[in-house]
N, C-alpha and C. Protein backbone atom coordinates (compact mmCIF):
# COMPACT_ATOMS: atom_id res chain seq x y z
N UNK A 1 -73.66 -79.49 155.29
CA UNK A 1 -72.61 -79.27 154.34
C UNK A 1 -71.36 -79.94 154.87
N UNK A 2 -71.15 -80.58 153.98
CA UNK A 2 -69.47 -81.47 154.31
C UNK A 2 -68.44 -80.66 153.70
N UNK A 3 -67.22 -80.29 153.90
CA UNK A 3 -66.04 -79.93 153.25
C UNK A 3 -64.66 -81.01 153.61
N UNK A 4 -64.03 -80.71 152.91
CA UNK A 4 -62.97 -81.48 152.81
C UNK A 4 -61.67 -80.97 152.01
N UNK A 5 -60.74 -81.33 152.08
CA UNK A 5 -59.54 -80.57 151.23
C UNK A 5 -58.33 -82.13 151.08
N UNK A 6 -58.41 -82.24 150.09
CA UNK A 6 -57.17 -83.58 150.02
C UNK A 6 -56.07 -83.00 148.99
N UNK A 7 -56.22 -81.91 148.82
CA UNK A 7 -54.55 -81.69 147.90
C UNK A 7 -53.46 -81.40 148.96
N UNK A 8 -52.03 -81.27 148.53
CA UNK A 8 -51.66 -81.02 149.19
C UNK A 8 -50.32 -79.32 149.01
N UNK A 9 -51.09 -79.00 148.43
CA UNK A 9 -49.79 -77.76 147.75
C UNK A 9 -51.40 -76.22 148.01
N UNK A 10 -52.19 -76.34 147.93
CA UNK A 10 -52.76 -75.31 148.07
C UNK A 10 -53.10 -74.81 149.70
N UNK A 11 -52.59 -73.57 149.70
CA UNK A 11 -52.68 -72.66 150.80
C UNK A 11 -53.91 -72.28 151.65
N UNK A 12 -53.70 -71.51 152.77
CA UNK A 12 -55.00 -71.70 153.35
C UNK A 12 -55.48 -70.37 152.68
N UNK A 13 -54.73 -69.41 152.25
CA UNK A 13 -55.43 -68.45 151.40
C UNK A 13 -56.37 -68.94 150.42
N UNK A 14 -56.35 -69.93 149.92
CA UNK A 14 -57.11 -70.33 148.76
C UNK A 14 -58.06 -70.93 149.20
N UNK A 15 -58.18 -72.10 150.04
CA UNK A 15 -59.45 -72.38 150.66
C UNK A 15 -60.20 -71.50 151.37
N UNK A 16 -59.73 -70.13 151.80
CA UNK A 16 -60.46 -69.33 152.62
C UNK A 16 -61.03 -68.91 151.36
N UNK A 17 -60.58 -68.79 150.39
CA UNK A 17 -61.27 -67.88 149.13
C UNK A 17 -62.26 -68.51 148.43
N UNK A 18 -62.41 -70.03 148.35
CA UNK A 18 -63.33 -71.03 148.16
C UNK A 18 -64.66 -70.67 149.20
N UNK A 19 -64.10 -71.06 150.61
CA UNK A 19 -65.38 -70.51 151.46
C UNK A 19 -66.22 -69.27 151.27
N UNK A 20 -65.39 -68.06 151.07
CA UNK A 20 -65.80 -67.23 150.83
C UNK A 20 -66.39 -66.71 149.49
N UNK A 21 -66.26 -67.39 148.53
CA UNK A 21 -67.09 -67.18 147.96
C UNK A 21 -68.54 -68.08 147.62
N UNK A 22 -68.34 -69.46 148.62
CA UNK A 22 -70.06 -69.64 149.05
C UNK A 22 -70.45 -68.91 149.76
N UNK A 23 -69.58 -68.16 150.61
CA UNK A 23 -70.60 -66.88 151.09
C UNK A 23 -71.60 -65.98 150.46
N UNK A 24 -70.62 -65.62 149.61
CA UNK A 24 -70.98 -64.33 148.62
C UNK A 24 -72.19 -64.97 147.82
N UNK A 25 -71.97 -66.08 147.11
CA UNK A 25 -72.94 -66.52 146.43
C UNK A 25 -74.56 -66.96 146.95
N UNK A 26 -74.08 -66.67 149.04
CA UNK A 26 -75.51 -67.35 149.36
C UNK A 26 -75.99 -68.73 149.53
N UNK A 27 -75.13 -69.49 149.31
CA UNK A 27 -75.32 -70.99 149.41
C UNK A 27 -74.96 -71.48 150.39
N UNK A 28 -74.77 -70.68 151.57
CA UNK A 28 -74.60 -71.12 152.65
C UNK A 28 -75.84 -70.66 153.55
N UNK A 29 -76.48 -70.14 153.01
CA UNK A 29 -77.55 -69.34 153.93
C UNK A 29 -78.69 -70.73 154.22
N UNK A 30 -79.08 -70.66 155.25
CA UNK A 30 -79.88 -72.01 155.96
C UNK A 30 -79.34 -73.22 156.29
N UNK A 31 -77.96 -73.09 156.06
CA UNK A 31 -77.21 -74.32 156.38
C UNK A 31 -77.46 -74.70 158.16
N UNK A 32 -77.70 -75.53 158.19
CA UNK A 32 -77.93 -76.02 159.90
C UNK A 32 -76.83 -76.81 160.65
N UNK A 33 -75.59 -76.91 160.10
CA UNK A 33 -74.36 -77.14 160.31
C UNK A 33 -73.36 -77.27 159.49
N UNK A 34 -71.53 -77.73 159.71
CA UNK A 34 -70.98 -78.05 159.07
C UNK A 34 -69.80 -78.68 159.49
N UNK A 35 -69.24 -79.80 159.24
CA UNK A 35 -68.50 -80.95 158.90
C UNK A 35 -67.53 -80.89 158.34
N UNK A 36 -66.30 -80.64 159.41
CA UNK A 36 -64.85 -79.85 157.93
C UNK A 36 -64.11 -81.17 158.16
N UNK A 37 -63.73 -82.20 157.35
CA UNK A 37 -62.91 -83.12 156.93
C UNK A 37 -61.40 -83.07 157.27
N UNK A 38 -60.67 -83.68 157.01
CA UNK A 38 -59.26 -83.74 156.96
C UNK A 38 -58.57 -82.82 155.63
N UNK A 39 -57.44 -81.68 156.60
CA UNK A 39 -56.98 -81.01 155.82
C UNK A 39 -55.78 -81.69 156.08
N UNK A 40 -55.35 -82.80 156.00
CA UNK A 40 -53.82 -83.36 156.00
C UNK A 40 -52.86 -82.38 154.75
N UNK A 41 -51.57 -82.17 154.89
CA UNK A 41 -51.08 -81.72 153.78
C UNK A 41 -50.80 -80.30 153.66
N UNK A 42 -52.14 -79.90 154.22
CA UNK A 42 -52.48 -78.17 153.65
C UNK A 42 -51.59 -77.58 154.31
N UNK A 43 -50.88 -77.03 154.09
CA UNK A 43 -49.97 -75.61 154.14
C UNK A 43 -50.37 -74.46 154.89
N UNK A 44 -49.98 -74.38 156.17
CA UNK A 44 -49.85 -72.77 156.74
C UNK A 44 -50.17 -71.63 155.62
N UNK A 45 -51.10 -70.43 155.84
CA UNK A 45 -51.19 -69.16 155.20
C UNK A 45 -49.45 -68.61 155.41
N UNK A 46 -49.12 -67.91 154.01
CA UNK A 46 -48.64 -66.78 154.69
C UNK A 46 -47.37 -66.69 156.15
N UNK A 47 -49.41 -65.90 157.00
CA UNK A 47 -49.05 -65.52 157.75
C UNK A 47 -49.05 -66.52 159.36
N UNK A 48 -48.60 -67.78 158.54
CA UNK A 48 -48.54 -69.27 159.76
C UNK A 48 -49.98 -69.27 160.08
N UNK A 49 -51.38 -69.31 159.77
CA UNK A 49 -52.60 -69.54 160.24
C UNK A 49 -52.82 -70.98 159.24
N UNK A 50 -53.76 -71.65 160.31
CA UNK A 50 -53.50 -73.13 159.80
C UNK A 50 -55.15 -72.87 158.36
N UNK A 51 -55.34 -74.13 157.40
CA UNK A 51 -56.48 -74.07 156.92
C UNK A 51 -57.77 -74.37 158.65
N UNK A 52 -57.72 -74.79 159.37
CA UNK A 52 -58.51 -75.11 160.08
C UNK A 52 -58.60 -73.96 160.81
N UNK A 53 -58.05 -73.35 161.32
CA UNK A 53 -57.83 -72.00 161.79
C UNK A 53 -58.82 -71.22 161.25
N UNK A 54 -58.22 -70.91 159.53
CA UNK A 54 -59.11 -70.13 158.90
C UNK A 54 -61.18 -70.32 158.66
N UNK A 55 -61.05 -71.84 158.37
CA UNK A 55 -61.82 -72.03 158.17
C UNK A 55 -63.62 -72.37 159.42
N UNK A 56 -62.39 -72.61 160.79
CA UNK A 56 -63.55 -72.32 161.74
C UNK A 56 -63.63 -70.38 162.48
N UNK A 57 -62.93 -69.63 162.25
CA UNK A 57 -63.36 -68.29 162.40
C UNK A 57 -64.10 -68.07 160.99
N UNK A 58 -63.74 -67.98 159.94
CA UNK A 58 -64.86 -67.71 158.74
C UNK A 58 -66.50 -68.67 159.42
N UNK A 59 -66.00 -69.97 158.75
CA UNK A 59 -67.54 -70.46 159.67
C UNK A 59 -68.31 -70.36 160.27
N UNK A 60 -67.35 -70.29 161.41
CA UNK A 60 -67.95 -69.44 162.96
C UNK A 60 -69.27 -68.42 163.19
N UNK A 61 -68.59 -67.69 161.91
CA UNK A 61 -70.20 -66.59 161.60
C UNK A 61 -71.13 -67.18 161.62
N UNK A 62 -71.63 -67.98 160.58
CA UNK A 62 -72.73 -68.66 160.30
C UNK A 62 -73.66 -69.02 161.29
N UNK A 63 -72.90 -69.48 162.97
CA UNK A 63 -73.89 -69.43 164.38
C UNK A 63 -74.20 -70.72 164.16
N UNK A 64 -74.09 -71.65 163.90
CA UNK A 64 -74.35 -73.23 163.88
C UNK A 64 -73.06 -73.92 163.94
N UNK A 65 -73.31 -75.26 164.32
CA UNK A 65 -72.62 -75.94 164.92
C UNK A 65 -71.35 -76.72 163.46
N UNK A 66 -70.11 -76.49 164.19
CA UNK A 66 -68.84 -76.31 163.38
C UNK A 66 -67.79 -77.73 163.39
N UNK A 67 -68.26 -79.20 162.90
CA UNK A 67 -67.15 -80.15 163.75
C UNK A 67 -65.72 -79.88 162.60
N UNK A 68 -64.90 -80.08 163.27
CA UNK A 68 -63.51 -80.35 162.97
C UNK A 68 -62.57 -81.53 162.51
N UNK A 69 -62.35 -81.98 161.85
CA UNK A 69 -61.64 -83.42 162.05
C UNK A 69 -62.82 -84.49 161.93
């Protein structure tokens, strides 16, 4: 699975909410890795947590291998 994010106004709340709901839906289940792209742009949560931040602790679960960048 590849991800990627090229806008530049949406928060990392919102991409965490994207991830999470391939969770929910299960479409992540058997994935044998994942490939997170360039979040140039993206906006600090909130609470200053970066999208990359968010998105390799969510990931992280999954137990397979996580590249960055």
């Amino acid at each position: 699975m590849m991800l990627q994010y090229l806008g530049e106004t949406e928060a990392a709340a919102a991409v965490e909410g994207a991830v999470g709901d391939l969770f929910h839906s299960g479409r992540l289940r058997g994935v044998a890795g994942v490939v997170l792209g360039g979040f140039t742009g993206a906006p600090p949560g909130a609470d200053g947590v970066s999208v990359e931040q968010v998105l390799a602790e969510r990931l992280g679960r999954l137990g397979v291998p996580v590249a960055l960048g």
